[in-house]
N, C-alpha and C. Protein backbone atom coordinates (compact mmCIF):
# COMPACT_ATOMS: atom_id res chain seq x y z
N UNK A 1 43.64 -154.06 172.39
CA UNK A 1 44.74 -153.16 172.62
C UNK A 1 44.23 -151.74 172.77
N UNK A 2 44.57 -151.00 171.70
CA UNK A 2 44.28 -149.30 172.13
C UNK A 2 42.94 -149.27 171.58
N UNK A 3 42.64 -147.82 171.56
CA UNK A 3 41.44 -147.60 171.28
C UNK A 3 41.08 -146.80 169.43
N UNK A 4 40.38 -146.71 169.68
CA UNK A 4 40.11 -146.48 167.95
C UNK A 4 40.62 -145.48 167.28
N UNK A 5 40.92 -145.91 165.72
CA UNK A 5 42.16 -145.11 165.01
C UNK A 5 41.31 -143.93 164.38
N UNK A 6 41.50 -142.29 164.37
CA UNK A 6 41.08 -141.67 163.66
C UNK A 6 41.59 -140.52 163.15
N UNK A 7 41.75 -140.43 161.58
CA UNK A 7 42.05 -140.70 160.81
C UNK A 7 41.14 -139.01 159.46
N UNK A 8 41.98 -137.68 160.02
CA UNK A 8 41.47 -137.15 159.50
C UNK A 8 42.40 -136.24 157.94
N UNK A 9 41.64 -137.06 156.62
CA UNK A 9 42.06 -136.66 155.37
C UNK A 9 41.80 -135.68 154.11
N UNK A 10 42.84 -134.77 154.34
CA UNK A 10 42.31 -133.68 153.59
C UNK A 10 43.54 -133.59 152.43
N UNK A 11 43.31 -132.53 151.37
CA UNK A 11 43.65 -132.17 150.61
C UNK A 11 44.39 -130.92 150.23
N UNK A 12 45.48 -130.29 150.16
CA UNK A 12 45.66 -129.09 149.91
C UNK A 12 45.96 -128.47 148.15
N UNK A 13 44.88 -127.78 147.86
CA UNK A 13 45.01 -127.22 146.48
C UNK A 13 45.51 -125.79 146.65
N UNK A 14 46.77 -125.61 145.94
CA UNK A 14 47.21 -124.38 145.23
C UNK A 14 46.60 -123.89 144.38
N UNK A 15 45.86 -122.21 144.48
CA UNK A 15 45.37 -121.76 143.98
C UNK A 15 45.57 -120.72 142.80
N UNK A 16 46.05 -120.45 141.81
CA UNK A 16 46.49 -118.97 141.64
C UNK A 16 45.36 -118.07 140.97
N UNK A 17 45.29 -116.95 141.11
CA UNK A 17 44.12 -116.13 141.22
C UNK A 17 45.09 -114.40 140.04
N UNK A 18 44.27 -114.55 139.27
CA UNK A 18 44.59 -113.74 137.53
C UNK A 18 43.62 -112.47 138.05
N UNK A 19 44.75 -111.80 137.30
CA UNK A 19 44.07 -109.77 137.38
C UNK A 19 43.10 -109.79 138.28
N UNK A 20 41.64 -109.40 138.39
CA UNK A 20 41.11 -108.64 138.94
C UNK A 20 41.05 -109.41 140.42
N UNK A 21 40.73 -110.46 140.49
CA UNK A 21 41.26 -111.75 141.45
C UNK A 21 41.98 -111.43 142.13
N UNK A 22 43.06 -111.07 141.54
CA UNK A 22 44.79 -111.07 142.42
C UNK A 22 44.32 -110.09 143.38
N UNK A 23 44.07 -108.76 142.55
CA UNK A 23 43.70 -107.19 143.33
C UNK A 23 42.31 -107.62 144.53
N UNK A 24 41.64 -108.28 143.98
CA UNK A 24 40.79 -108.43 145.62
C UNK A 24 40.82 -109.29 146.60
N UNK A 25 41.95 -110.15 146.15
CA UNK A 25 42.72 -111.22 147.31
C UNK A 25 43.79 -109.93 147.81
N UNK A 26 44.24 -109.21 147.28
CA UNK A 26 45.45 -109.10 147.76
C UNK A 26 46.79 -109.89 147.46
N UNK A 27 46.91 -110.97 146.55
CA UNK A 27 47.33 -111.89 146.70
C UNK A 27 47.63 -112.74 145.72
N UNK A 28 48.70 -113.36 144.75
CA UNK A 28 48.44 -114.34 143.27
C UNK A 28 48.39 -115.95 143.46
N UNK A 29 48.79 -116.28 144.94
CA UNK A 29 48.23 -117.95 145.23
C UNK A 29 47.75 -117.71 146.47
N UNK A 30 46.76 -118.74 146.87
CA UNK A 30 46.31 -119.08 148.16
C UNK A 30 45.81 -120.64 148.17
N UNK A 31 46.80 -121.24 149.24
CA UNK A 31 46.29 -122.49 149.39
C UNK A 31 45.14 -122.68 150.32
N UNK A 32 44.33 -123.81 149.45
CA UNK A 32 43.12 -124.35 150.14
C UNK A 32 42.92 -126.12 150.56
N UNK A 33 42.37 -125.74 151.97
CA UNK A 33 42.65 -127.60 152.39
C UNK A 33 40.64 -127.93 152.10
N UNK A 34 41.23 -128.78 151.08
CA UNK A 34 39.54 -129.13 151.26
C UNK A 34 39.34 -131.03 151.58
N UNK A 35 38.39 -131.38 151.79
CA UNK A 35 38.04 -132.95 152.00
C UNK A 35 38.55 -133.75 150.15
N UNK A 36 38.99 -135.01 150.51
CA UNK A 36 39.37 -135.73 149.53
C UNK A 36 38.51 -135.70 147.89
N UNK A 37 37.63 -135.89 148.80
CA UNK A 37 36.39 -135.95 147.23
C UNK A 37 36.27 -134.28 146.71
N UNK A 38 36.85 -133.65 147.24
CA UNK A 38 36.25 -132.14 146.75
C UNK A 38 36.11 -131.98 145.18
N UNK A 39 35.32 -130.90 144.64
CA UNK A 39 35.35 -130.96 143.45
C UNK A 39 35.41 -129.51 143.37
N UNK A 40 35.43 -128.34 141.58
CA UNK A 40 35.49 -127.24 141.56
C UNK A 40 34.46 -126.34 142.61
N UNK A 41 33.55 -127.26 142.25
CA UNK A 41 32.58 -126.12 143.34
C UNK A 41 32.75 -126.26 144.51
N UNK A 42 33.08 -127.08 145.43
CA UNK A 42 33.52 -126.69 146.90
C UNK A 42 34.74 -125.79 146.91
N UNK A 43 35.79 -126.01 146.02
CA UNK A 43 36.87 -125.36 145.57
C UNK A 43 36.31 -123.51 145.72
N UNK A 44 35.64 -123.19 145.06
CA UNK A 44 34.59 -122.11 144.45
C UNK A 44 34.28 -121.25 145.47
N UNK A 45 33.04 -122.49 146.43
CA UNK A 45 32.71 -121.47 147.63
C UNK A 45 33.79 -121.72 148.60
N UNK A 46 35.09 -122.11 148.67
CA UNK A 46 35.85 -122.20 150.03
C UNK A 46 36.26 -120.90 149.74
N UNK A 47 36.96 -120.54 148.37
CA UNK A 47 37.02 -119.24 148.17
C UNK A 47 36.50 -117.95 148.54
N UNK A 48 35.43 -118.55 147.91
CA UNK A 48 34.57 -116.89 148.21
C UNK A 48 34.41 -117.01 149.47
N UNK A 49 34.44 -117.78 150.41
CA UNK A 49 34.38 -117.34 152.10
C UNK A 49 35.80 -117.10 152.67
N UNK A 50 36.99 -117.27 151.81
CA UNK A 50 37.90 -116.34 152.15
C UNK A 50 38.04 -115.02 151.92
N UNK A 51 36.95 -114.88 150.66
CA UNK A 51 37.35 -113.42 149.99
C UNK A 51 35.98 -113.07 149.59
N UNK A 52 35.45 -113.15 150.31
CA UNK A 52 34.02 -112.47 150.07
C UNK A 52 33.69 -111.40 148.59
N UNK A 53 34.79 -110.26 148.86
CA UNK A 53 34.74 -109.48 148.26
C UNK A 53 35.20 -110.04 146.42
N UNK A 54 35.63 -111.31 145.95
CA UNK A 54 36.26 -111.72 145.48
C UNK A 54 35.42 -111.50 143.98
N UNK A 55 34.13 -111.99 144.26
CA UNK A 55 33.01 -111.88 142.56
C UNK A 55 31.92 -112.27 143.66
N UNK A 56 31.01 -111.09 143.04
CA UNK A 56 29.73 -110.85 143.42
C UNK A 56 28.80 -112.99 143.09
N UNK A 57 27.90 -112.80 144.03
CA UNK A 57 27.49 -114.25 144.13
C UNK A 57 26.92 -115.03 142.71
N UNK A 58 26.21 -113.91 142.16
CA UNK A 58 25.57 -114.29 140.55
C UNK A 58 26.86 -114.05 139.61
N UNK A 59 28.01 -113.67 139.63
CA UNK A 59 29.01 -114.02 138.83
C UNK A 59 29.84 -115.48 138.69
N UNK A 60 29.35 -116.13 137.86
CA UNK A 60 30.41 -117.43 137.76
C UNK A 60 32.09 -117.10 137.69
N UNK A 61 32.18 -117.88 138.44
CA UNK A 61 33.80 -117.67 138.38
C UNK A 61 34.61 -118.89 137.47
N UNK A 62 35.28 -118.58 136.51
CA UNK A 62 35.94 -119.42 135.40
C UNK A 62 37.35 -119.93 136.16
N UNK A 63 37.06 -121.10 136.36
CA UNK A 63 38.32 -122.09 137.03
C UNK A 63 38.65 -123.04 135.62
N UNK A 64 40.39 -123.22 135.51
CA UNK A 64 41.10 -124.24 135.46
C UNK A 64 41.71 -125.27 136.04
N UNK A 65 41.78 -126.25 135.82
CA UNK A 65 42.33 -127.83 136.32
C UNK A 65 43.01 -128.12 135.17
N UNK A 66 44.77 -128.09 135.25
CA UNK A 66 45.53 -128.62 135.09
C UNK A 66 45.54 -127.86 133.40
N UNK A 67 45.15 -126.73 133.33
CA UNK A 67 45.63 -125.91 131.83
C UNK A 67 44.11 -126.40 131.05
N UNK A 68 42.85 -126.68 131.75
CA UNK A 68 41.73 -127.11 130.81
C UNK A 68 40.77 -126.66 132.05
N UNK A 69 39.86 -126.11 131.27
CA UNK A 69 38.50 -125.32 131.61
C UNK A 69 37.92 -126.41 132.25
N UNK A 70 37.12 -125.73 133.65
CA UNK A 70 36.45 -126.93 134.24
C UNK A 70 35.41 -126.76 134.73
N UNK A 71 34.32 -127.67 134.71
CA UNK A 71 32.91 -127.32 135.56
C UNK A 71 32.91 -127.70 136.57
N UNK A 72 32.00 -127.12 137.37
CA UNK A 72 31.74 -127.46 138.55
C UNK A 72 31.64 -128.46 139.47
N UNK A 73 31.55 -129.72 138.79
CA UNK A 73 31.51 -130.83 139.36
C UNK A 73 32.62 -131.29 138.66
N UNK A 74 33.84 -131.12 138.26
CA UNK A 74 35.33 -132.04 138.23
C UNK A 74 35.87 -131.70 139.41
N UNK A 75 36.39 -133.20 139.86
CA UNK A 75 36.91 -133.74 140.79
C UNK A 75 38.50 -132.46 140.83
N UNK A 76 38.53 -132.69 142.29
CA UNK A 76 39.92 -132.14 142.40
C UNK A 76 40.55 -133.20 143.02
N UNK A 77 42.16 -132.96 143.13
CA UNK A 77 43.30 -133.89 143.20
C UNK A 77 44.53 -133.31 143.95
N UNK A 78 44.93 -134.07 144.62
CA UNK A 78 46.14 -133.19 145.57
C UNK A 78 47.19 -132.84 144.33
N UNK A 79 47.83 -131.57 144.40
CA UNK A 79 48.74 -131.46 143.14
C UNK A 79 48.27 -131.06 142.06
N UNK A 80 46.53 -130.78 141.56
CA UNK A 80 46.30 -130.25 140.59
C UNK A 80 47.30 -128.42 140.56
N UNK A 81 46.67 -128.45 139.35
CA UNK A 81 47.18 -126.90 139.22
C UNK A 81 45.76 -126.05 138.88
N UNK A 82 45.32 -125.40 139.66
CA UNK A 82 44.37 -124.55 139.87
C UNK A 82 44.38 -122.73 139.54
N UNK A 83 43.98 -122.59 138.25
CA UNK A 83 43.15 -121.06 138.02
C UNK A 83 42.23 -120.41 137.99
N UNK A 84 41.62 -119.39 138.97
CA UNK A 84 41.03 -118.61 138.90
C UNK A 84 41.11 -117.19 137.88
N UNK A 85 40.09 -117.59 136.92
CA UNK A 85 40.30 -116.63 135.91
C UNK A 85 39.06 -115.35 135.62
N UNK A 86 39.24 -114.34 136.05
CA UNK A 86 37.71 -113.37 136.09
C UNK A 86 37.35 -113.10 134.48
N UNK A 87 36.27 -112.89 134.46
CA UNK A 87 35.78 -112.20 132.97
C UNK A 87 36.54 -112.12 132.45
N UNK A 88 36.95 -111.41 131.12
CA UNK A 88 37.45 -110.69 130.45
C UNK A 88 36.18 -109.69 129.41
N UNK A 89 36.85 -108.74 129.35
CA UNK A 89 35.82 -108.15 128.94
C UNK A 89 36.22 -106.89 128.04
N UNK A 90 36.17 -106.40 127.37
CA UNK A 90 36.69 -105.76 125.64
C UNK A 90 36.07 -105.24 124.92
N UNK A 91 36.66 -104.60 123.87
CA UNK A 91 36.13 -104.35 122.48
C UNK A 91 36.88 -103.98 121.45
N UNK A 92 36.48 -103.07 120.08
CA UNK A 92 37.45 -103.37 119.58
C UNK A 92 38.81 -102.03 119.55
């Protein structure tokens, strides 16, 4: 019959992006379409190539998944809930 089925599957994660974040997005969510398997760190750099200006390259950037701290290699999920959280930084 026809010819071959293809079949392209992606993901869209809602982002929201806290204080200093917000101010160099411009912005407190930005959705990102990434491939099925994605995990925080593709999550990470899709970012920073929207926002370059976002955290210098040797700054880790502190992400949440679903209200719990996450490393770099947890899986993402269509529908997670995603935070970008910068430093914090203080005294007394």
């Amino acid at each position: 019959m026809g010819g071959p089925c293809v079949y392209y599957l992606v993901m869209d994660i809602e982002v929201r992006l806290f204080a200093l974040y917000k101010e160099r997005a411009g912005c407190s969510e930005v959705l990102v379409t990434l491939e099925p398997e994605a995990n925080v760190r593709d999550l990470t750099r899709e970012v920073r190539s929207l926002f370059p200006n976002l955290a210098p390259p040797d700054v880790g950037i502190v992400v949440a998944v679903n209200a719990d701290y996450a490393d770099l290699d947890t899986p993402l999920h269509e529908g997670d809930e995603v935070c970008l959280i910068p430093p914090v930084s203080g005294g007394l």
